[in-house]
Each structure stands twice: as C-alpha cells, then as structure tokens.
PDB file of N, CA and C in Angstrom:
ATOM      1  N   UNK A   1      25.851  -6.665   6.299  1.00  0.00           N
ATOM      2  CA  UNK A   1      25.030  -7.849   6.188  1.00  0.00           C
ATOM      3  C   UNK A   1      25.751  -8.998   6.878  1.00  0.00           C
ATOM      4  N   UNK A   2      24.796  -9.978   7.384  1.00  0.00           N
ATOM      5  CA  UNK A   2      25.789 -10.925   8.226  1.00  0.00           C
ATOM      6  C   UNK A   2      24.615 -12.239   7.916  1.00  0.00           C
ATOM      7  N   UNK A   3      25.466 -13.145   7.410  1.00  0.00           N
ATOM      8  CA  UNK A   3      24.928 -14.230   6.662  1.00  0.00           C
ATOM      9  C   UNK A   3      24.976 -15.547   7.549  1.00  0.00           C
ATOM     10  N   UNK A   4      24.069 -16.012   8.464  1.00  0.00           N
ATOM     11  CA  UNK A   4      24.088 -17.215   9.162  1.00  0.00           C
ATOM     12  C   UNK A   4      23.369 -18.280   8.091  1.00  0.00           C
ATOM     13  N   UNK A   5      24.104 -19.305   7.606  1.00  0.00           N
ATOM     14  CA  UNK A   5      23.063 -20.361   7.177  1.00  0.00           C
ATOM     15  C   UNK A   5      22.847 -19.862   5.732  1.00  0.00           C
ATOM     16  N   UNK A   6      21.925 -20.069   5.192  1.00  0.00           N
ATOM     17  CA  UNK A   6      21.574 -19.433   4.150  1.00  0.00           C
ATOM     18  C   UNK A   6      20.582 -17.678   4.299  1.00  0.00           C
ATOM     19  N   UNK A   7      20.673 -17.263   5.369  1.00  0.00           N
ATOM     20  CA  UNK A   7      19.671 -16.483   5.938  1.00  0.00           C
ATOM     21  C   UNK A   7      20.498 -15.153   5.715  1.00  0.00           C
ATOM     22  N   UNK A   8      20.179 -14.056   4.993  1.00  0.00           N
ATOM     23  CA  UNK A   8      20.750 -12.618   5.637  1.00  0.00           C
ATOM     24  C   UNK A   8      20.193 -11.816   6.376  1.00  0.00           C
ATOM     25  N   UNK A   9      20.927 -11.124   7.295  1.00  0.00           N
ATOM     26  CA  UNK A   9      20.156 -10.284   8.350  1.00  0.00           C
ATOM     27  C   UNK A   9      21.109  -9.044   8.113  1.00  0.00           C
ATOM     28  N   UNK A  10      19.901  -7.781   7.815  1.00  0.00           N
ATOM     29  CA  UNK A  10      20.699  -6.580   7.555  1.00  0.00           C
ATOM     30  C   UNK A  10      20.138  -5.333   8.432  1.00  0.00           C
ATOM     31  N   UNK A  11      20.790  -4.865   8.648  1.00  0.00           N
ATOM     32  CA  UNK A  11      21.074  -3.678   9.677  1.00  0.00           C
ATOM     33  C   UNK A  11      20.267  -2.447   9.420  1.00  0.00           C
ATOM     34  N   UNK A  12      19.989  -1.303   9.828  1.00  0.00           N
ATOM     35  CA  UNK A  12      18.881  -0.323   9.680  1.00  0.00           C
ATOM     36  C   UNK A  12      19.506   0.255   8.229  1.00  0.00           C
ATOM     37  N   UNK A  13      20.828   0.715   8.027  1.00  0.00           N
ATOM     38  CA  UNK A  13      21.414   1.348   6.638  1.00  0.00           C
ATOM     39  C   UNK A  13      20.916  -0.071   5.603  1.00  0.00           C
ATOM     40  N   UNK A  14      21.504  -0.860   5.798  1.00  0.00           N
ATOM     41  CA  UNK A  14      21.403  -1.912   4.822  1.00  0.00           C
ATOM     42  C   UNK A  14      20.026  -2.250   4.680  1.00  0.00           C
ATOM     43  N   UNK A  15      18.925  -2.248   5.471  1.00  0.00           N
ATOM     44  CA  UNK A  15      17.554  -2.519   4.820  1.00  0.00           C
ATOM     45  C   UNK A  15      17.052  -1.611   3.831  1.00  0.00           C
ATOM     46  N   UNK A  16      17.456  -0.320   4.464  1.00  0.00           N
ATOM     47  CA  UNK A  16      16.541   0.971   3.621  1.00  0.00           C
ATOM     48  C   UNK A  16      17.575   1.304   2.326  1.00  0.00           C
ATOM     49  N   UNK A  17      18.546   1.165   1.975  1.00  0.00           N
ATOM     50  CA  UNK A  17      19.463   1.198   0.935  1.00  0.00           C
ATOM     51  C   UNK A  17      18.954  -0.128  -0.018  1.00  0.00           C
ATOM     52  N   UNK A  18      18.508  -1.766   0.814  1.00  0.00           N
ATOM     53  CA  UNK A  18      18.054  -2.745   0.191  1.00  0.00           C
ATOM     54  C   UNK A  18      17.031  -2.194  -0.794  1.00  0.00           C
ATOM     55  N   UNK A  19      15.692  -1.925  -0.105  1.00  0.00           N
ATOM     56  CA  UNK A  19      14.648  -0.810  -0.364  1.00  0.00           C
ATOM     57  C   UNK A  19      14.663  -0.049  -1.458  1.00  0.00           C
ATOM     58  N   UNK A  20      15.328   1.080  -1.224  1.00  0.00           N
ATOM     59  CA  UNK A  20      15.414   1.610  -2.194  1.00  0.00           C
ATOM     60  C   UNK A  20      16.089   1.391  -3.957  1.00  0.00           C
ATOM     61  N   UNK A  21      17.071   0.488  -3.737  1.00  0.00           N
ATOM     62  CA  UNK A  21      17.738  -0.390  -5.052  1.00  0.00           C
ATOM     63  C   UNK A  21      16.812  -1.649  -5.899  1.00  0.00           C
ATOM     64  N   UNK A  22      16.868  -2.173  -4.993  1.00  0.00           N
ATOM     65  CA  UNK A  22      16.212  -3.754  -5.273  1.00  0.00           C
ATOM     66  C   UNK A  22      14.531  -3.701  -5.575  1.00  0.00           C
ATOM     67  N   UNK A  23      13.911  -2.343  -5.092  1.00  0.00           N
ATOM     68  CA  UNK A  23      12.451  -2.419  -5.453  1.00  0.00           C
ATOM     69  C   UNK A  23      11.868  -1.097  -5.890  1.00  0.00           C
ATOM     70  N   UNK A  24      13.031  -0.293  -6.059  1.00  0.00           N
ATOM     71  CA  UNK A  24      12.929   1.188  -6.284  1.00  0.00           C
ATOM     72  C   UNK A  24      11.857   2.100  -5.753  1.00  0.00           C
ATOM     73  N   UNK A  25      11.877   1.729  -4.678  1.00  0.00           N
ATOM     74  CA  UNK A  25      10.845   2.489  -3.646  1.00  0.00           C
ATOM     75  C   UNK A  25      11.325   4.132  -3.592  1.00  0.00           C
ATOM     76  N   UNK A  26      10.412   5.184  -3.203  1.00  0.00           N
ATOM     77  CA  UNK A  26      11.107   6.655  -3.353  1.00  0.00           C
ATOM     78  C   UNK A  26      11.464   7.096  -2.347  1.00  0.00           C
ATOM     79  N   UNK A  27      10.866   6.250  -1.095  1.00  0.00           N
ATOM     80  CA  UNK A  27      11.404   6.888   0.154  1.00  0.00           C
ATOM     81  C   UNK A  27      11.311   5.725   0.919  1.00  0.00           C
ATOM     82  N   UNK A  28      12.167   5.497   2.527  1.00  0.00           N
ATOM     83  CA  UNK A  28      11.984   5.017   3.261  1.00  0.00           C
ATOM     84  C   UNK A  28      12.108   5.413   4.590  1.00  0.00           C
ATOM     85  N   UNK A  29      11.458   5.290   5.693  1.00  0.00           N
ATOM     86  CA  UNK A  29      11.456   5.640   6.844  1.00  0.00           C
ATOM     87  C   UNK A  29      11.358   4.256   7.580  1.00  0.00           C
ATOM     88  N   UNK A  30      12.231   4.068   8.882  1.00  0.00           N
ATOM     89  CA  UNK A  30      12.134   3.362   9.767  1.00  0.00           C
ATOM     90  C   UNK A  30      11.994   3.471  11.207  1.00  0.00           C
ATOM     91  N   UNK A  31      11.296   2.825  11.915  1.00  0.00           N
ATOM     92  CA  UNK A  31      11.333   2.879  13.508  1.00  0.00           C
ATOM     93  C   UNK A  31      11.997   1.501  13.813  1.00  0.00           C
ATOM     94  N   UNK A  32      12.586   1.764  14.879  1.00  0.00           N
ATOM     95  CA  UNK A  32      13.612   0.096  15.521  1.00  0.00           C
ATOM     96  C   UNK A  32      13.714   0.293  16.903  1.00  0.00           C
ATOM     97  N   UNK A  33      13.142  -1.362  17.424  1.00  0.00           N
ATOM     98  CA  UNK A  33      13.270  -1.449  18.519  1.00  0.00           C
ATOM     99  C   UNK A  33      13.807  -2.792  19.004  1.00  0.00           C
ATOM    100  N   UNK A  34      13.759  -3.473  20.234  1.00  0.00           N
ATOM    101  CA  UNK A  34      15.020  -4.293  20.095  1.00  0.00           C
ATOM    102  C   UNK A  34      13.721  -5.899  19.387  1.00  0.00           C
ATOM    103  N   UNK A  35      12.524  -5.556  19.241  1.00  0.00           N
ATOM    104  CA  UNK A  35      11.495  -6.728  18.989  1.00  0.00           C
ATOM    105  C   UNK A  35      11.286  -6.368  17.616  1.00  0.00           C
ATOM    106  N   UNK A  36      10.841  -5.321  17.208  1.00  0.00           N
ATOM    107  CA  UNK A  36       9.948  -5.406  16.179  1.00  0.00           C
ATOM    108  C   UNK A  36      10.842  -3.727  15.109  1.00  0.00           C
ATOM    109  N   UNK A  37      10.474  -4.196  13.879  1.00  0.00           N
ATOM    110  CA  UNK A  37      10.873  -3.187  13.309  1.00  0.00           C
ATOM    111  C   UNK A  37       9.913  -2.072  12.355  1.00  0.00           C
ATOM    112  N   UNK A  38       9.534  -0.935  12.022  1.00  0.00           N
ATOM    113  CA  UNK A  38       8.175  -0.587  11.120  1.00  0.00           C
ATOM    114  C   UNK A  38       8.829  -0.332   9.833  1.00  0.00           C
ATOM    115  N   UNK A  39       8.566  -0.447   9.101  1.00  0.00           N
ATOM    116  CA  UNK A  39       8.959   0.230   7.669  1.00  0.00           C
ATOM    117  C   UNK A  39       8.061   1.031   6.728  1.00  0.00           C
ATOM    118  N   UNK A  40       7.961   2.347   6.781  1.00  0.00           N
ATOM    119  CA  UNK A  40       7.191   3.234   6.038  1.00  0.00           C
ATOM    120  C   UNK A  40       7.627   3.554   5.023  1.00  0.00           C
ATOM    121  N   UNK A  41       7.228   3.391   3.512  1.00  0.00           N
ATOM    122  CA  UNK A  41       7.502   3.526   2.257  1.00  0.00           C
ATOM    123  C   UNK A  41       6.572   4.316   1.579  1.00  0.00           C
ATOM    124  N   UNK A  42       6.978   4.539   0.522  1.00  0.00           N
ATOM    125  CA  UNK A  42       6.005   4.943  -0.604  1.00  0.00           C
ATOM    126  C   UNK A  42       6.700   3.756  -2.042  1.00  0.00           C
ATOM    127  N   UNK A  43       5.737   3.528  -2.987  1.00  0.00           N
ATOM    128  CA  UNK A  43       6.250   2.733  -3.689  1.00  0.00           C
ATOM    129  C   UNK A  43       6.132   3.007  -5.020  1.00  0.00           C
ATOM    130  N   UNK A  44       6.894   2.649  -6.283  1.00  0.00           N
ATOM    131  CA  UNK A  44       7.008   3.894  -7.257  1.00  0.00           C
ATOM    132  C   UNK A  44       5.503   4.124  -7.912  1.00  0.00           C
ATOM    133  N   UNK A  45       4.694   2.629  -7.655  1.00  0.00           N
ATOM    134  CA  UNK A  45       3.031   3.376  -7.579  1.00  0.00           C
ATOM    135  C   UNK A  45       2.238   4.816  -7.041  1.00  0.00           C
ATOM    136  N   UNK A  46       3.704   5.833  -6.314  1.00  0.00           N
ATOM    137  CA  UNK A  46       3.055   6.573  -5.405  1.00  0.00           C
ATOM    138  C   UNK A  46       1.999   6.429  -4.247  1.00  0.00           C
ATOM    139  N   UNK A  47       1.925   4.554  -3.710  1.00  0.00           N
ATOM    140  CA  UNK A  47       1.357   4.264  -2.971  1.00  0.00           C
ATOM    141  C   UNK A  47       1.831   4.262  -1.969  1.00  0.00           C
ATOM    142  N   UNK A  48       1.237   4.577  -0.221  1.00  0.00           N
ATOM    143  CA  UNK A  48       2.153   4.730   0.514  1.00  0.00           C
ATOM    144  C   UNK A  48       1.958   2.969   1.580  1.00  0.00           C
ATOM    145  N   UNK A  49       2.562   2.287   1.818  1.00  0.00           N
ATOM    146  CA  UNK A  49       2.864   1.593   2.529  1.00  0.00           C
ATOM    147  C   UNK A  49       3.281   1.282   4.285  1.00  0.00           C
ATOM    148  N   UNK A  50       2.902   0.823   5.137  1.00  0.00           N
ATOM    149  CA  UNK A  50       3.826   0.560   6.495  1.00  0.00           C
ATOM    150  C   UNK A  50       3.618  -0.565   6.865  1.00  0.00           C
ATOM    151  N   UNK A  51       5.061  -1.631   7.107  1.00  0.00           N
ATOM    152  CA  UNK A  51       4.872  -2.958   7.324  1.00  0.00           C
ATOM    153  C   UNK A  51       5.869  -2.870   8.523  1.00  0.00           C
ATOM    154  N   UNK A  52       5.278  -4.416   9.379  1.00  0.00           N
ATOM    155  CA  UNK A  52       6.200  -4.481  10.503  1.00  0.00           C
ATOM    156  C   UNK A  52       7.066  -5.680  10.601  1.00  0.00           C
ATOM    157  N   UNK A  53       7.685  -5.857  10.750  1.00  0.00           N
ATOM    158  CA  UNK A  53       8.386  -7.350  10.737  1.00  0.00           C
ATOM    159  C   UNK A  53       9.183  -7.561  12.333  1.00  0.00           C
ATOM    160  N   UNK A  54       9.439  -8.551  12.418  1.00  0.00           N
ATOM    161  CA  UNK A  54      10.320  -8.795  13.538  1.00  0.00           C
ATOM    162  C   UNK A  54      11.400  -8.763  13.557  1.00  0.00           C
ATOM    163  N   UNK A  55      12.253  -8.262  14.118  1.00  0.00           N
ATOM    164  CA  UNK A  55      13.846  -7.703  14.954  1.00  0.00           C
ATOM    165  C   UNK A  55      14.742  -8.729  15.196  1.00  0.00           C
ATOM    166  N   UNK A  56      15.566  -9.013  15.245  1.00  0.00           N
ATOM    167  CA  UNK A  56      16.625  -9.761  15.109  1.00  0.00           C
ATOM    168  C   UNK A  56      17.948 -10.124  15.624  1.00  0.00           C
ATOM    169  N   UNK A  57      18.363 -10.073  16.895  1.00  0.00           N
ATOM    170  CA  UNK A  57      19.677  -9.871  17.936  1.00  0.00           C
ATOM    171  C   UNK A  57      20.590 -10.871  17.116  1.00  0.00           C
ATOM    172  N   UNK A  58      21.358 -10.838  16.818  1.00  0.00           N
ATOM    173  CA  UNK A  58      22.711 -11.651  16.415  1.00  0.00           C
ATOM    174  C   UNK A  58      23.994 -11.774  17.236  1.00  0.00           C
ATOM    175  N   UNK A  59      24.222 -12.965  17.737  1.00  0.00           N
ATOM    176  CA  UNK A  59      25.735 -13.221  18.645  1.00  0.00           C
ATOM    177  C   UNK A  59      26.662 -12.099  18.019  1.00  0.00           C
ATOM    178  N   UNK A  60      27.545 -11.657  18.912  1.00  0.00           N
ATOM    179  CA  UNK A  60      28.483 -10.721  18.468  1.00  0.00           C
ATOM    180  C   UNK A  60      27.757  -9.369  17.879  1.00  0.00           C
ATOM    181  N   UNK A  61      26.534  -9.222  18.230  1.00  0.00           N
ATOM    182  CA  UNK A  61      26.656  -7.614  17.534  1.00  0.00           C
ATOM    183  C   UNK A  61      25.351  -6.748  18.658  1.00  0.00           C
ATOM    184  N   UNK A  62      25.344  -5.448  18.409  1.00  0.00           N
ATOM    185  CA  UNK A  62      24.745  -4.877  20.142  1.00  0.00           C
ATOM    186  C   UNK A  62      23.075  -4.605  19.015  1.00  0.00           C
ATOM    187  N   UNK A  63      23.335  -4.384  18.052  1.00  0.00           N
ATOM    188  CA  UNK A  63      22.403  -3.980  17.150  1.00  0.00           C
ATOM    189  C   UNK A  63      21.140  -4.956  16.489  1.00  0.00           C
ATOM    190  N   UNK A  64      19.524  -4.714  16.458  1.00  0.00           N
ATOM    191  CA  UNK A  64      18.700  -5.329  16.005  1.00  0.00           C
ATOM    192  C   UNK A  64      19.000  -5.096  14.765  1.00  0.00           C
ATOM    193  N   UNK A  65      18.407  -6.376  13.913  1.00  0.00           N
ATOM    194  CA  UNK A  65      18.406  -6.641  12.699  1.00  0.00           C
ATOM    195  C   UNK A  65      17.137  -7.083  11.686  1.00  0.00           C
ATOM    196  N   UNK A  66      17.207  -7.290  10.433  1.00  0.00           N
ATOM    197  CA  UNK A  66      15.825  -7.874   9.933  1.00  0.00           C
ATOM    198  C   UNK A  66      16.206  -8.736   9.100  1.00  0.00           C
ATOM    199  N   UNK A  67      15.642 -10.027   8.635  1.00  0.00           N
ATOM    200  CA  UNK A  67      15.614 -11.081   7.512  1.00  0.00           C
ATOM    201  C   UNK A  67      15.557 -10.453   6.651  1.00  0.00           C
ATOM    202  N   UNK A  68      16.216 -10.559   5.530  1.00  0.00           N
ATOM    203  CA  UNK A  68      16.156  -9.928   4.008  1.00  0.00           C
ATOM    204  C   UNK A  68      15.355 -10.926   3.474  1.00  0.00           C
ATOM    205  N   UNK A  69      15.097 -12.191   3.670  1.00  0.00           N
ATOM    206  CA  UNK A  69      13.607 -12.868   3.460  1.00  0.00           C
ATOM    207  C   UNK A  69      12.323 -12.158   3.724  1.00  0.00           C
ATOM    208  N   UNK A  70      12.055 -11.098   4.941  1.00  0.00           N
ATOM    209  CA  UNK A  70      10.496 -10.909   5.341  1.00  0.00           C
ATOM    210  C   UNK A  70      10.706  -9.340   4.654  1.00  0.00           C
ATOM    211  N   UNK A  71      11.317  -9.211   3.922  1.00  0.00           N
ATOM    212  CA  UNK A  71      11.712  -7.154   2.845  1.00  0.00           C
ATOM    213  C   UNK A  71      11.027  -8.230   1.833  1.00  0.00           C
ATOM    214  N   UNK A  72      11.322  -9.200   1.205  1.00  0.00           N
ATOM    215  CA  UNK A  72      11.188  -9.812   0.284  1.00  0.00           C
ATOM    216  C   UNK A  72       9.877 -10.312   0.141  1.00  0.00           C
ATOM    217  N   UNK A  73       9.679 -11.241   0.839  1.00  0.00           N
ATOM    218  CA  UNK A  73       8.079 -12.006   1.261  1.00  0.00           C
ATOM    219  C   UNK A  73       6.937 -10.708   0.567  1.00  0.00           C
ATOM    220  N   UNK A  74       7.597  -9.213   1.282  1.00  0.00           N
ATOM    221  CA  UNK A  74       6.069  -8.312   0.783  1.00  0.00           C
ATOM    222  C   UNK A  74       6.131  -7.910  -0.103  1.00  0.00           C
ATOM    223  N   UNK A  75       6.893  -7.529  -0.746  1.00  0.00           N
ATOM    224  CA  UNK A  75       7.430  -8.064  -2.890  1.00  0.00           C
ATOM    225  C   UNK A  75       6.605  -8.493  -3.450  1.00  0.00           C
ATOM    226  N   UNK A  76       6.516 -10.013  -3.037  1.00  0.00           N
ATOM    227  CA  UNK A  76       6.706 -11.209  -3.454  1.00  0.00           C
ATOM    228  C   UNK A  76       5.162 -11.323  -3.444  1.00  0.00           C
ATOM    229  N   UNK A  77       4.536 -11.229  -2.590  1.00  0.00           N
ATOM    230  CA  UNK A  77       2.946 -11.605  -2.019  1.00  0.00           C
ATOM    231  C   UNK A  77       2.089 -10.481  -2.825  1.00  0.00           C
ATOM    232  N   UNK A  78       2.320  -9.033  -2.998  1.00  0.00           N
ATOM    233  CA  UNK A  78       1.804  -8.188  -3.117  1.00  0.00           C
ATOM    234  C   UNK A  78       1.969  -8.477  -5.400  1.00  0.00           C
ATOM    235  N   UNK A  79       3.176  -8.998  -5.266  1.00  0.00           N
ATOM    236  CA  UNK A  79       3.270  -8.566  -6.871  1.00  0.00           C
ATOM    237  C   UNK A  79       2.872 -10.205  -7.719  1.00  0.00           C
ATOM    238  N   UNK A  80       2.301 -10.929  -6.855  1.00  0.00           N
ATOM    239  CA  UNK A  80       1.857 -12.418  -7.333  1.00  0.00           C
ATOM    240  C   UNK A  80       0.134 -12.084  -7.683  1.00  0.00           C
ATOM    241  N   UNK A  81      -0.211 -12.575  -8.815  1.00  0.00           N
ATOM    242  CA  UNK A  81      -1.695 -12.612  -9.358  1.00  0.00           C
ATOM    243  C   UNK A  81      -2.305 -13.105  -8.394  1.00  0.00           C
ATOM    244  N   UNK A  82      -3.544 -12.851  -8.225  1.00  0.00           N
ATOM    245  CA  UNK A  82      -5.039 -13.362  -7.572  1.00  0.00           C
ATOM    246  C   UNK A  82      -4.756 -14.358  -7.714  1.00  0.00           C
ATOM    247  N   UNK A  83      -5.179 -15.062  -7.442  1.00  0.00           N
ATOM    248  CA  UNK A  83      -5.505 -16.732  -7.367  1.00  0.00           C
ATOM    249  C   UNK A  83      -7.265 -16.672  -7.406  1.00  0.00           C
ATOM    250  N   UNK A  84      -7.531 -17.853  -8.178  1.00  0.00           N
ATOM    251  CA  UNK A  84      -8.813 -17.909  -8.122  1.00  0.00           C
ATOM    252  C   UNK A  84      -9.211 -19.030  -7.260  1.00  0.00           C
ATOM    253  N   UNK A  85     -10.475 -18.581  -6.608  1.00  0.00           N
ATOM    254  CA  UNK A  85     -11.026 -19.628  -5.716  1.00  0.00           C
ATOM    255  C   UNK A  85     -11.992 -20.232  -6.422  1.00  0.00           C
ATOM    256  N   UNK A  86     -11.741 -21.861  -6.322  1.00  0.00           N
ATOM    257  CA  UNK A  86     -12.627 -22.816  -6.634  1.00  0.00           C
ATOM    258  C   UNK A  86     -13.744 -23.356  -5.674  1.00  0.00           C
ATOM    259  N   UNK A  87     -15.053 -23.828  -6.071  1.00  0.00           N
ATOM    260  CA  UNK A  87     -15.979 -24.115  -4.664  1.00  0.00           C
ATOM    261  C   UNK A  87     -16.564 -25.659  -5.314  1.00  0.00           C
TER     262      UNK A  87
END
C-alpha cells in the first residue's frame, strides 16, 4: 500500500486480499490494465458482481494501482437505504 496524502493506493494482491477481509466477499477475480481495472466478485449474498474503476500510475513504481476509496464507495452506495423521493 502506498499512502499519498490521505489517499491509499493498493496493488493487484492488496486489493483482492482488501476484498476478501474487509467485506468478506468469497471470491475475487481481476483484470488490469495500465487505465482501468475490472473486479469480478461474488458477495457473501451469493450474488455475483463486476465493477470497473480506474488505474492508477504512482511516481516510483512500474505497476497500476487502485484507490482504496473507489473498493469502498461500492460498499458504501450499495449497503446505504433507499432514499425516498419527495415531489
């Protein structure tokens, strides 16, 4: 993990290890390229999932990366109540 700012950016081991601990997902699969990254899950709903986020070059390192903010964000969005719309 490599921490600029308040921001972490973690590496293909470190996302899918994130993944699997922090949200107890049962599996993870990834594709990486130097733009964009896919993440195929299943989630302990037995639901299956694939999200894409954007890739990440960091000074000093040859390797793409991902925000541990945008692993989080789909957590976060997916496990927040409806909101009701007012008219």
């Amino acid at each position: 993990m490599i921490k600029i700012g308040e921001e972490r950016y973690l590496n293909r081991v470190e996302a899918i290890e994130y993944l699997l601990h922090a949200y107890g997902v049962l599996w993870v699969q990834t594709k990486w390229s130097m733009k964009w990254v896919a993440f195929s899950f299943e989630s302990k709903d037995r639901r299956r999932h694939r999200r894409k986020v954007s890739a990440y070059m960091i000074r000093k390192s040859k390797i793409a990366r991902v925000r541990k903010s945008d692993i989080d964000d789909w957590f976060v969005s997916s496990e927040a109540p409806p909101t009701e719309k007012t008219s």
